[in-house]
N, C-alpha and C. Protein backbone atom coordinates (compact mmCIF):
# COMPACT_ATOMS: atom_id res chain seq x y z
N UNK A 1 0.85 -1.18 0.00
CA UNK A 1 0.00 0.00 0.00
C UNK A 1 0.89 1.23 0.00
N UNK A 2 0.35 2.72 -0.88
CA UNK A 2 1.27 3.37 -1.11
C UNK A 2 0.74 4.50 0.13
N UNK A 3 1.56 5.13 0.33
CA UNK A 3 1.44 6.29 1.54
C UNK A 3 0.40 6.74 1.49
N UNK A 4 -0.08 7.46 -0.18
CA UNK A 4 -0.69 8.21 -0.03
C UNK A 4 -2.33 7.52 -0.31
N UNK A 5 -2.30 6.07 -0.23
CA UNK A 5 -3.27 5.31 -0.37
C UNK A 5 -4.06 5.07 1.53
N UNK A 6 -3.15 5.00 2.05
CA UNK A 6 -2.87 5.11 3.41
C UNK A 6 -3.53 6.46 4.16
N UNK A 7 -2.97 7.58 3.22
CA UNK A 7 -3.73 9.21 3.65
C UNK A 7 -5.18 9.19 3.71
N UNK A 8 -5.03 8.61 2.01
CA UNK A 8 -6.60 8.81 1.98
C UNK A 8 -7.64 8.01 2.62
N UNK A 9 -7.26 6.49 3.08
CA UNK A 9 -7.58 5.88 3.65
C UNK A 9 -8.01 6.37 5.29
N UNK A 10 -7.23 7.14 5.55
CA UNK A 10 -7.35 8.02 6.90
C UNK A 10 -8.05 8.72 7.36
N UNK A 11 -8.56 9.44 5.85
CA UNK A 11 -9.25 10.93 6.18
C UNK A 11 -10.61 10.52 6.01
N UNK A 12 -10.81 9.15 5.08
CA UNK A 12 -11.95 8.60 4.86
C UNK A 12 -12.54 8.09 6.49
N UNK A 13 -12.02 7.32 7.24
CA UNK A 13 -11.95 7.37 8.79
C UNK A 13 -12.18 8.51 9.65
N UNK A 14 -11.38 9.81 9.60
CA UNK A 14 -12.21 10.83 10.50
C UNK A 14 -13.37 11.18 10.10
N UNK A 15 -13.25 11.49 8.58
CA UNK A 15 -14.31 11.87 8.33
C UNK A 15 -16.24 11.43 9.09
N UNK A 16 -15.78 9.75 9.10
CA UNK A 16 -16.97 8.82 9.52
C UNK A 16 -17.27 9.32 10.81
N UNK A 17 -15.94 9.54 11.38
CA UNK A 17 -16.07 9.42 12.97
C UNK A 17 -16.82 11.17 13.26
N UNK A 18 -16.49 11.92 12.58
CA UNK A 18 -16.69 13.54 12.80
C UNK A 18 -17.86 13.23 12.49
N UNK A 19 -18.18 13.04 11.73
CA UNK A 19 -20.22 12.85 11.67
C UNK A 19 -20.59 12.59 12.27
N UNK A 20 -20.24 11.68 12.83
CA UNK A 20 -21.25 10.55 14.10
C UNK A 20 -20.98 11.39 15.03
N UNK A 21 -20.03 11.83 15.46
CA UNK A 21 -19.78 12.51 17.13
C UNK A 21 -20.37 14.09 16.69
N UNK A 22 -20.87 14.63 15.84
CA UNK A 22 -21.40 15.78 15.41
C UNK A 22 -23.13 16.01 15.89
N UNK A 23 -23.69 14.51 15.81
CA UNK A 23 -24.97 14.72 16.27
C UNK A 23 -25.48 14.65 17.59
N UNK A 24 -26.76 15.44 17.88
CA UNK A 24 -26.89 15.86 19.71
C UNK A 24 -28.40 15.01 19.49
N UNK A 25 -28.64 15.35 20.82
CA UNK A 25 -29.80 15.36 21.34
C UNK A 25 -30.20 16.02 22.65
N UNK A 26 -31.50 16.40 22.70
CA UNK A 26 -31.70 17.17 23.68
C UNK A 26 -32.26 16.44 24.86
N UNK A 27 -31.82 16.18 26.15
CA UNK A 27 -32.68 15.70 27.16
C UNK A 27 -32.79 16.38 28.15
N UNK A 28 -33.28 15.62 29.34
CA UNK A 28 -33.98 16.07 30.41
C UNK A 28 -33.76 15.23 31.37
N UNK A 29 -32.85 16.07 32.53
CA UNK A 29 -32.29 14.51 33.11
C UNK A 29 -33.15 14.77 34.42
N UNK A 30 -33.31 13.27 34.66
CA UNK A 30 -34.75 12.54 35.89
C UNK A 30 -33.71 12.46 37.01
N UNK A 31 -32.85 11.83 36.90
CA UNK A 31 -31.86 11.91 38.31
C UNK A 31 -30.30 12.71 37.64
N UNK A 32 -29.82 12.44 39.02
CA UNK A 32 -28.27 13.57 38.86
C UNK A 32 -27.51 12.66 38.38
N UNK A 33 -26.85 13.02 36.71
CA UNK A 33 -25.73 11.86 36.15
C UNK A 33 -24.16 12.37 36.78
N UNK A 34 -23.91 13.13 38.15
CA UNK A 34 -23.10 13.13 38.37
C UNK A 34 -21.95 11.93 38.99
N UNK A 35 -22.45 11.15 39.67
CA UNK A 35 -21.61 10.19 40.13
C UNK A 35 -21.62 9.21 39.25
N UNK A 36 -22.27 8.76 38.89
CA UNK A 36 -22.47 7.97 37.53
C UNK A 36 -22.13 7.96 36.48
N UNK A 37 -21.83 9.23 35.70
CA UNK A 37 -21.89 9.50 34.72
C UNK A 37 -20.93 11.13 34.60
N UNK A 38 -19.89 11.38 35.93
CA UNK A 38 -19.28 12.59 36.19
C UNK A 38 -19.71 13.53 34.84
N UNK A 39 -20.66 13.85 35.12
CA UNK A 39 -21.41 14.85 34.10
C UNK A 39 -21.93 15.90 35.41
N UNK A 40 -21.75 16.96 35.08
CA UNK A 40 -22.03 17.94 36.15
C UNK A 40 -23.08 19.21 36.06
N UNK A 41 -24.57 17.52 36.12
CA UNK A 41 -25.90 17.78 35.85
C UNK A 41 -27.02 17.84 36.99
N UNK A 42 -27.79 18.83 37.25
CA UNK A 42 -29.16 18.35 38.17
C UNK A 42 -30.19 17.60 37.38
N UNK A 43 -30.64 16.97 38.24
CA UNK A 43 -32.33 16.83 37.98
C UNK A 43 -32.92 17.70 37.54
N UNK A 44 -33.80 17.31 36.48
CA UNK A 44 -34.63 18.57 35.92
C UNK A 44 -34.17 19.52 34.81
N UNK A 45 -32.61 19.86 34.78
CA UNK A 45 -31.91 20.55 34.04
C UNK A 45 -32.18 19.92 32.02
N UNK A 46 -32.09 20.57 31.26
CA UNK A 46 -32.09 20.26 29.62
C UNK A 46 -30.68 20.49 29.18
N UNK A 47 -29.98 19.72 28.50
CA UNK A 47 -29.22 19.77 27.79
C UNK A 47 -28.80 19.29 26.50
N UNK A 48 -27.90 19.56 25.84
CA UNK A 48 -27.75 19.00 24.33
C UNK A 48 -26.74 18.27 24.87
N UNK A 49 -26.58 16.52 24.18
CA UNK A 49 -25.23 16.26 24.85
C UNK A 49 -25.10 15.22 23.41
N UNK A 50 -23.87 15.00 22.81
CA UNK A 50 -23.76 13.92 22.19
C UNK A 50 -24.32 12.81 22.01
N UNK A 51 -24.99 12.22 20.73
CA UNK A 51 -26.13 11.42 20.53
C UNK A 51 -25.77 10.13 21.51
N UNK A 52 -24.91 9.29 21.52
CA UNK A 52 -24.09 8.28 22.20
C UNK A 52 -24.74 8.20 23.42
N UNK A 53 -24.06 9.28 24.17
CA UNK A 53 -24.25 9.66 25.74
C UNK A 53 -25.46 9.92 26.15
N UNK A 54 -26.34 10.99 24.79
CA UNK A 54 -27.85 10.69 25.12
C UNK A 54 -28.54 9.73 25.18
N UNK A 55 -28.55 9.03 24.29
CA UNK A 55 -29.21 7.66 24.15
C UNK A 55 -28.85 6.26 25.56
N UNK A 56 -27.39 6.40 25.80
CA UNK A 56 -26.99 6.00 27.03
C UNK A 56 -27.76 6.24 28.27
N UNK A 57 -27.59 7.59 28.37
CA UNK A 57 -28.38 7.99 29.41
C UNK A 57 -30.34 7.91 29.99
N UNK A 58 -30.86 7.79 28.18
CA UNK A 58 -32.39 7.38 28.43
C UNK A 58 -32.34 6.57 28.62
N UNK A 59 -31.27 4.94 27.87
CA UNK A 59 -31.43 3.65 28.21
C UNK A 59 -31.56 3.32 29.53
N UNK A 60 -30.91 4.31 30.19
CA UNK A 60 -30.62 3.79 31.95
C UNK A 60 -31.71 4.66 32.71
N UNK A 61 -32.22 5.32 32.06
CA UNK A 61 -33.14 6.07 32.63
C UNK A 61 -32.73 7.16 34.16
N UNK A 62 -31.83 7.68 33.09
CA UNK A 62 -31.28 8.70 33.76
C UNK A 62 -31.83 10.11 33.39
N UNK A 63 -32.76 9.91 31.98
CA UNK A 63 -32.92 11.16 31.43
C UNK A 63 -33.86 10.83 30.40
N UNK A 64 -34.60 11.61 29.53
CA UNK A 64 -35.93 11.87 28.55
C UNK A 64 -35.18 12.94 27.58
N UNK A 65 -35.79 12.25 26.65
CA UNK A 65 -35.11 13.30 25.28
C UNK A 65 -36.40 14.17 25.05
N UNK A 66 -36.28 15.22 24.84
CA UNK A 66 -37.24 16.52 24.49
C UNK A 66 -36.45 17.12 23.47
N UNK A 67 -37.70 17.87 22.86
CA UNK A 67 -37.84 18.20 21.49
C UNK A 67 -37.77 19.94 21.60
C-alpha cells in the first residue's frame, strides 16, 4: 500500500467518525448523572449532549429526550 493510499484511507476514517460525534440530542435529566456518569448535571436541568451519551443515558433512565 502506497502512503498516499494510506492518507486517503485516513481521512476517509475521521471523516466517519466527525459525523457521528457531530450529532446531539436534547434531554432532560430525571436523576443527577453526576456520580455515575461525572457529568455535572441536576435533575430537571435540559441539555444537548452527544447522541451516544444521550441515548446511554435514556437507556438507563437517567434522562428523557425533548424536542
Amino acid at each position: 500500500m502506497k502512503n498516499s493510499e494510506r492518507i486517503s484511507g485516513n481521512k476517509k476514517d475521521v471523516k466517519s467518525k466527525a459525523s457521528s460525534v457531530g450529532k446531539t440530542l436534547k434531554i432532560k435529566f430525571l436523576l443527577s448523572p453526576t456520580g455515575k456518569y461525572n457529568l455535572a448535571y441536576n435533575e430537571g436541568e435540559v441539555a444537548e449532549l452527544p447522541e451516544l451519551k444521550a441515548k446511554e443515558l435514556i437507556d438507563d433512565e437517567y434522562a428523557i429526550k425533548v424536542k
